[in-house]
N, C-alpha and C. Protein backbone atom coordinates (compact mmCIF):
# COMPACT_ATOMS: atom_id res chain seq x y z
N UNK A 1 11.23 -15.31 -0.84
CA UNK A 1 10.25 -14.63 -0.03
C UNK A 1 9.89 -13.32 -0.72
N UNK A 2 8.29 -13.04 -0.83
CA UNK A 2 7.94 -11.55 -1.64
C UNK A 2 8.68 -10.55 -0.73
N UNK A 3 8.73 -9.22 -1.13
CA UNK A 3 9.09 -8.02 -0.66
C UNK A 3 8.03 -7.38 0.67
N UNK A 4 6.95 -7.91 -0.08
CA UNK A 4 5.30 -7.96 1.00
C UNK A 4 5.79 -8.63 2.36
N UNK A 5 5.62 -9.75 2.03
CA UNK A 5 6.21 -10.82 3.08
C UNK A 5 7.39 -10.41 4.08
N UNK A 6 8.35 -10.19 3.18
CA UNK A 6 9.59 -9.73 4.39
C UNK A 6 9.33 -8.10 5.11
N UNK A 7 8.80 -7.34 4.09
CA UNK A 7 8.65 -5.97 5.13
C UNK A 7 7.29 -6.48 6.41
N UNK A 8 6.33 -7.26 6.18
CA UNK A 8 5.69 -7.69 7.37
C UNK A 8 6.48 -8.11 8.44
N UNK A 9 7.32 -9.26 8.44
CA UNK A 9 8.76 -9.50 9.03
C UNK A 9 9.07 -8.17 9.61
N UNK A 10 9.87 -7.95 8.87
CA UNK A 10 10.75 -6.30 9.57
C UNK A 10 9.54 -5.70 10.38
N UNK A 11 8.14 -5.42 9.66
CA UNK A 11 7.39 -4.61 10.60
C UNK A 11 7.41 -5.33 12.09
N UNK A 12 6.85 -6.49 12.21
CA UNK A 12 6.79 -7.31 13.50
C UNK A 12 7.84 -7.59 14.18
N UNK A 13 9.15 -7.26 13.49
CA UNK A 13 10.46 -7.15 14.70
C UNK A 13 10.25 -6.13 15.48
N UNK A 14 10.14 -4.53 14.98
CA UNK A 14 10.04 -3.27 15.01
C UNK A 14 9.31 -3.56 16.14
N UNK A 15 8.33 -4.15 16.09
CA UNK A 15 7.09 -3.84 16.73
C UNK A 15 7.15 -4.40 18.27
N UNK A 16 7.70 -5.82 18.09
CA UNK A 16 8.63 -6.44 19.21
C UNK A 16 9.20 -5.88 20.31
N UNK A 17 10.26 -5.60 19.73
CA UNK A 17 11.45 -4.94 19.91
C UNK A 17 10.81 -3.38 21.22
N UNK A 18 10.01 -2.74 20.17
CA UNK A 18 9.33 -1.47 20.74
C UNK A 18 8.32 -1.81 21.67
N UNK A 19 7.97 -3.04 21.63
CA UNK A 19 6.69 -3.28 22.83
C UNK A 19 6.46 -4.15 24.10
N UNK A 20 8.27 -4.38 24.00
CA UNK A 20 8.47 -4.96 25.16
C UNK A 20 9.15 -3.94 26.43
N UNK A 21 8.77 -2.56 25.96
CA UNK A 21 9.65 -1.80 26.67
C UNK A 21 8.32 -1.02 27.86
N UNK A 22 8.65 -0.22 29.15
CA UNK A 22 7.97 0.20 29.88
C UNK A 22 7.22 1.47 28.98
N UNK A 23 6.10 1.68 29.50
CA UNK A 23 6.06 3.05 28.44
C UNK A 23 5.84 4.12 30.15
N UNK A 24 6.67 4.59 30.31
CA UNK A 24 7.14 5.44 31.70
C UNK A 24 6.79 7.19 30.55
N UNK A 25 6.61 7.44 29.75
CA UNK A 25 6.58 8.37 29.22
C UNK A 25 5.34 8.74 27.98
N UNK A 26 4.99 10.00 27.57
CA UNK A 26 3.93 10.51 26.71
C UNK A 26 4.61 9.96 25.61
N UNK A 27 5.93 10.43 25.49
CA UNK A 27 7.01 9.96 24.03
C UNK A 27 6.79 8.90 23.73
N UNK A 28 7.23 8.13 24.68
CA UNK A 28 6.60 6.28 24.61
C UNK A 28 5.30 5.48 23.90
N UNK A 29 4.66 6.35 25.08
CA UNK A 29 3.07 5.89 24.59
C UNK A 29 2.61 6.38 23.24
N UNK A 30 3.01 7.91 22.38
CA UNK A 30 3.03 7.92 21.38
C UNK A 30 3.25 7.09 20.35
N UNK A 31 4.91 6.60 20.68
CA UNK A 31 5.75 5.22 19.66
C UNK A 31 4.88 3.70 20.02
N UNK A 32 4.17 3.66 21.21
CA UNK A 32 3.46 2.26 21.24
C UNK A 32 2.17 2.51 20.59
N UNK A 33 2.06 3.64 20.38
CA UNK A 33 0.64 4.27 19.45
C UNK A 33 0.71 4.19 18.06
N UNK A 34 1.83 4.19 17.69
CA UNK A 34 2.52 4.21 16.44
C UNK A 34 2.68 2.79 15.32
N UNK A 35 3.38 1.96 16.42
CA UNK A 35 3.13 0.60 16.47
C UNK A 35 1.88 0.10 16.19
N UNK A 36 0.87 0.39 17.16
CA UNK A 36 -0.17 -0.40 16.71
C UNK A 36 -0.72 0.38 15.42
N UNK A 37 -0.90 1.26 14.56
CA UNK A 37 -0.83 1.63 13.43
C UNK A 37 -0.17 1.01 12.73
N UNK A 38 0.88 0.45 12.82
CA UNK A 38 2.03 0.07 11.79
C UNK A 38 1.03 -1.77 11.99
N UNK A 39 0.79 -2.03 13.06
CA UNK A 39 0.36 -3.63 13.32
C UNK A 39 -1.06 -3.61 12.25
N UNK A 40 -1.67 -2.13 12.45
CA UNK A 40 -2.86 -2.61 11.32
C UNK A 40 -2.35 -2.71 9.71
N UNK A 41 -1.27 -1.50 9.48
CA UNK A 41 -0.93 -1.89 8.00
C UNK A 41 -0.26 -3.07 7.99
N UNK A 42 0.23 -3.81 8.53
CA UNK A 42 0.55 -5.20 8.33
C UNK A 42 -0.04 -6.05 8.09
N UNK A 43 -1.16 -5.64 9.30
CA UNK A 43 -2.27 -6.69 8.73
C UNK A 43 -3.12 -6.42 7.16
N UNK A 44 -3.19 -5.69 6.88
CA UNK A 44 -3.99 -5.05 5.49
C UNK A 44 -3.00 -5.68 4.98
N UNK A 45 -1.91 -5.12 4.38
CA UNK A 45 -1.25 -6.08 3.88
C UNK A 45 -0.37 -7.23 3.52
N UNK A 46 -1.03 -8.10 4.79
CA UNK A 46 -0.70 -9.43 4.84
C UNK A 46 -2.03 -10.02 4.12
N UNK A 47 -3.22 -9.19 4.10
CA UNK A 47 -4.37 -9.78 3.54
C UNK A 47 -4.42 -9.48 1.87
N UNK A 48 -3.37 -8.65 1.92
CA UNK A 48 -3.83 -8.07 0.40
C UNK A 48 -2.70 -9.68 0.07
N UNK A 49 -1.56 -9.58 0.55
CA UNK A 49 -0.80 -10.51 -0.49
C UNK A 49 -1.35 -12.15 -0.16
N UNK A 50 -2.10 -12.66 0.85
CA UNK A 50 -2.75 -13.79 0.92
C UNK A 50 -3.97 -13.95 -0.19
N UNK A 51 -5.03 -12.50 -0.49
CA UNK A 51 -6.08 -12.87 -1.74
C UNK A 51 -5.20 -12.74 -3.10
N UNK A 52 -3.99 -12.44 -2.83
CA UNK A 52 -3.26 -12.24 -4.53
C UNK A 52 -2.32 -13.51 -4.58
N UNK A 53 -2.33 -14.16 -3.47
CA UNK A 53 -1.19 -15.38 -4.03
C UNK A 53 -1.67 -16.13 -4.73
N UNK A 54 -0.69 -16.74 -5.45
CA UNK A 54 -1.37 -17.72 -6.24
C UNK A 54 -0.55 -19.23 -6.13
N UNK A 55 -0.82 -19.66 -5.07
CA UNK A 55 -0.33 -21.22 -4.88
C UNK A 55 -0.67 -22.15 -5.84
N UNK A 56 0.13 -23.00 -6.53
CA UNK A 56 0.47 -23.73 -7.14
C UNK A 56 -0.03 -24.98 -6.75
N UNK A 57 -1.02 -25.88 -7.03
CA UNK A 57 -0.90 -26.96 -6.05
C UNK A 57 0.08 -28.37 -5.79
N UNK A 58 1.03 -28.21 -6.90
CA UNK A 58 2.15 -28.93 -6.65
C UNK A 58 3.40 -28.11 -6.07
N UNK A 59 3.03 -27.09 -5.10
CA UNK A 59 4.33 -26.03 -4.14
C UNK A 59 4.63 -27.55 -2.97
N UNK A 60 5.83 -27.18 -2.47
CA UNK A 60 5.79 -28.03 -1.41
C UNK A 60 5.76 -26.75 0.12
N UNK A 61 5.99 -25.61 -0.76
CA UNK A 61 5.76 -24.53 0.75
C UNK A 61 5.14 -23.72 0.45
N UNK A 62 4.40 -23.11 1.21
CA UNK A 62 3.76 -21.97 1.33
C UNK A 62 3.55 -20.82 2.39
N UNK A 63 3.29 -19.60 2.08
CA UNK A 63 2.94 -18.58 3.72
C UNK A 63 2.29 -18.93 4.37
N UNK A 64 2.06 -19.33 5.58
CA UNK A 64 1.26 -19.20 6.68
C UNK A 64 0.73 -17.96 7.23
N UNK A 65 -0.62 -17.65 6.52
CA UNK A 65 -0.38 -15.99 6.59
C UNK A 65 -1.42 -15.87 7.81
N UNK A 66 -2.33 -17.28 8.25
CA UNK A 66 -3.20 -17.35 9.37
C UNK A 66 -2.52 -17.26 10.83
N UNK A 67 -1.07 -18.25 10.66
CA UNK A 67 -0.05 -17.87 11.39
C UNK A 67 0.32 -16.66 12.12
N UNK A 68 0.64 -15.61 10.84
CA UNK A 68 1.22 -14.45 11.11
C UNK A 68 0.17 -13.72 11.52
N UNK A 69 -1.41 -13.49 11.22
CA UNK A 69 -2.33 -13.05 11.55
C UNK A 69 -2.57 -13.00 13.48
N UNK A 70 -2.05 -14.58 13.84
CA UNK A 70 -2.35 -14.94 15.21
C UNK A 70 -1.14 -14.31 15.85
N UNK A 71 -0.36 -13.98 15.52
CA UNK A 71 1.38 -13.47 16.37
C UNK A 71 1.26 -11.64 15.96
N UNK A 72 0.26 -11.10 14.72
CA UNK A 72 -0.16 -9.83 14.90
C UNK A 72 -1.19 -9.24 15.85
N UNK A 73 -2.15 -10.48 15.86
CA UNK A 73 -3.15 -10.33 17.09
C UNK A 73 -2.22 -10.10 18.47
N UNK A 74 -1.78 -10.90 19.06
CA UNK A 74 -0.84 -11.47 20.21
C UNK A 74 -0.13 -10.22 20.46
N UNK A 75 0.96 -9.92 19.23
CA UNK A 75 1.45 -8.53 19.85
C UNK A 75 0.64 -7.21 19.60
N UNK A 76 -0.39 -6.76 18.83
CA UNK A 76 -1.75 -6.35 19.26
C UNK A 76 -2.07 -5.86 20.80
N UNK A 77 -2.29 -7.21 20.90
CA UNK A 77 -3.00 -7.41 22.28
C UNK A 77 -1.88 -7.04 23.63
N UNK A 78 -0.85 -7.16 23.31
CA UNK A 78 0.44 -7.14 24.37
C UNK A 78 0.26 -5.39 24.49
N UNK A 79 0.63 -4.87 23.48
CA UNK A 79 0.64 -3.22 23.25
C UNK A 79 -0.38 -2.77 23.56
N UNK A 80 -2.01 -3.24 23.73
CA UNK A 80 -2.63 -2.48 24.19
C UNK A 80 -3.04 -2.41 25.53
N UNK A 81 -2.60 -3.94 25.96
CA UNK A 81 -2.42 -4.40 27.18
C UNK A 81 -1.56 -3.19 28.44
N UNK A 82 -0.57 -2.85 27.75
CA UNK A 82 0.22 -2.61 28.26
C UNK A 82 0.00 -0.94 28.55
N UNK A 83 -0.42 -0.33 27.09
CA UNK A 83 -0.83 0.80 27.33
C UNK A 83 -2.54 1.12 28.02
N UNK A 84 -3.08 0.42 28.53
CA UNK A 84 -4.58 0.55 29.23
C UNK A 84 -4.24 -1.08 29.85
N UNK A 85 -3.63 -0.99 31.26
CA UNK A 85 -4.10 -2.22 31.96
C UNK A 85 -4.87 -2.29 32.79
N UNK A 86 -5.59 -3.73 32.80
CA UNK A 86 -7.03 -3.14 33.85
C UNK A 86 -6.58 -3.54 35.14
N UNK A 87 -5.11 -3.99 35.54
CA UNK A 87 -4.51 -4.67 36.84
C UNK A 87 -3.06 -4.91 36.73
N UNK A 88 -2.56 -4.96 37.51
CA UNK A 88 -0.82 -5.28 37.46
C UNK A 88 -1.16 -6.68 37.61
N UNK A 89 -0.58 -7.67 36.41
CA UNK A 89 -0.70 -8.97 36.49
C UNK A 89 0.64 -9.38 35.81
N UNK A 90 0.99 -10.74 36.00
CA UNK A 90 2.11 -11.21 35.48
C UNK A 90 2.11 -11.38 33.92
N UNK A 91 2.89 -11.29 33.22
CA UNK A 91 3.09 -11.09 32.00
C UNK A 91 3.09 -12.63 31.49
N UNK A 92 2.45 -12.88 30.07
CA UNK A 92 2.04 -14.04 29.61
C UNK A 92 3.71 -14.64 28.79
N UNK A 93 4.10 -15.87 29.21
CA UNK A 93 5.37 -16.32 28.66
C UNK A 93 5.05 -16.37 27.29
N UNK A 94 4.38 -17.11 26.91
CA UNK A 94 4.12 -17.62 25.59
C UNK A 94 5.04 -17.07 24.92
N UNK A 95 5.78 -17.49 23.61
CA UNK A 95 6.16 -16.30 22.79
C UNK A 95 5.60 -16.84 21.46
N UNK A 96 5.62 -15.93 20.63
CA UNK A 96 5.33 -15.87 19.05
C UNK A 96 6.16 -17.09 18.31
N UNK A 97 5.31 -17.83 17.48
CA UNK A 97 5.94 -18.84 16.50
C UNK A 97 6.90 -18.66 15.91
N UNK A 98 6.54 -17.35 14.89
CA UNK A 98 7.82 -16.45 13.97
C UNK A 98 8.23 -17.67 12.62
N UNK A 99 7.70 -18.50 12.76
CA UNK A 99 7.60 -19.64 11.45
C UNK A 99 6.37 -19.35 10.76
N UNK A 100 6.52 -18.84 9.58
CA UNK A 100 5.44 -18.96 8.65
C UNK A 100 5.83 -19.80 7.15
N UNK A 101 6.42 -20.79 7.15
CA UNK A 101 6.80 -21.60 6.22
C UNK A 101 5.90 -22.51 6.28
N UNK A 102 5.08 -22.57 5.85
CA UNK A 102 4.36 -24.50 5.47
C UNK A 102 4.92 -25.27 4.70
N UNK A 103 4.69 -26.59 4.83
CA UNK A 103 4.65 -28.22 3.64
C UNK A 103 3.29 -28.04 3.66
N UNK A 104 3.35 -27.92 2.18
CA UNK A 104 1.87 -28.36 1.44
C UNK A 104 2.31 -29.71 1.68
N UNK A 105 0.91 -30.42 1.86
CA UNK A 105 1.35 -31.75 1.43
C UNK A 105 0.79 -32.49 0.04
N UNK A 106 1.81 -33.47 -0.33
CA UNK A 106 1.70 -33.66 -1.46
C UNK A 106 -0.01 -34.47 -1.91
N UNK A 107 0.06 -34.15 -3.39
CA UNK A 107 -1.27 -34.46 -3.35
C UNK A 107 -1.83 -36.25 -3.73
N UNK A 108 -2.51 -36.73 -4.07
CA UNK A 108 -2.36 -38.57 -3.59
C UNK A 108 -3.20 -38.12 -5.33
N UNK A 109 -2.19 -39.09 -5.91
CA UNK A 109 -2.23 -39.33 -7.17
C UNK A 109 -3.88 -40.33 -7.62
N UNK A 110 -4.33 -39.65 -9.08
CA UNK A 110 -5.76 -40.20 -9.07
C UNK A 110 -5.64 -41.35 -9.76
N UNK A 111 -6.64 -42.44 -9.12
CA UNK A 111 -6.14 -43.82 -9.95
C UNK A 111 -6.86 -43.70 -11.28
């Protein structure tokens, strides 16, 4: 796994972790302010290392970096949710994939 790749990881635990909490405080809402800053450099560079990869077309795995894009949106959307809600509503179960491993699949040999 690149160094790119896993600090995105670490960022989106961080981010987790920090945005499942009440924000009862200015301190709070600062650090959920913080977060979503940290959610845009993730995304920048989850895009920088998706136009620089260079897949192989005989890999059998690859990043799912459209994946990770949809679970940055998601907690995105949770954090801002949370800090500007337009109603007290029940909280969405769903949770995040957190798999970004693909199978390429193999390619069908030319006759």
């Amino acid at each position: 796994m690149s160094t790119t790749a896993f600090r995105c990881l670490l960022l989106l635990s961080l981010a987790i972790v920090h945005g499942s909490s009440y924000a009862a405080s200015a301190h709070e809402q600062v650090q959920l302010s913080l977060i979503q800053q940290q959610l845009d450099t993730i995304e920048r560079l989850a895009t920088r290392a998706e136009v620089g990869s260079t897949s192989e077309p005989n890999e059998r795995y690859r990043f799912d970096y459209p994946q990770l894009n949809q679970d940055i949106q998601r907690i995105r959307q949770g954090v801002q949710g949370y800090l500007s809600p337009s109603r007290a509503q029940p909280r969405d179960p769903t949770e995040l994939v957190g798999d970004y491993h693909l199978d390429t699949p193999p390619e069908e040999p030319s006759p």
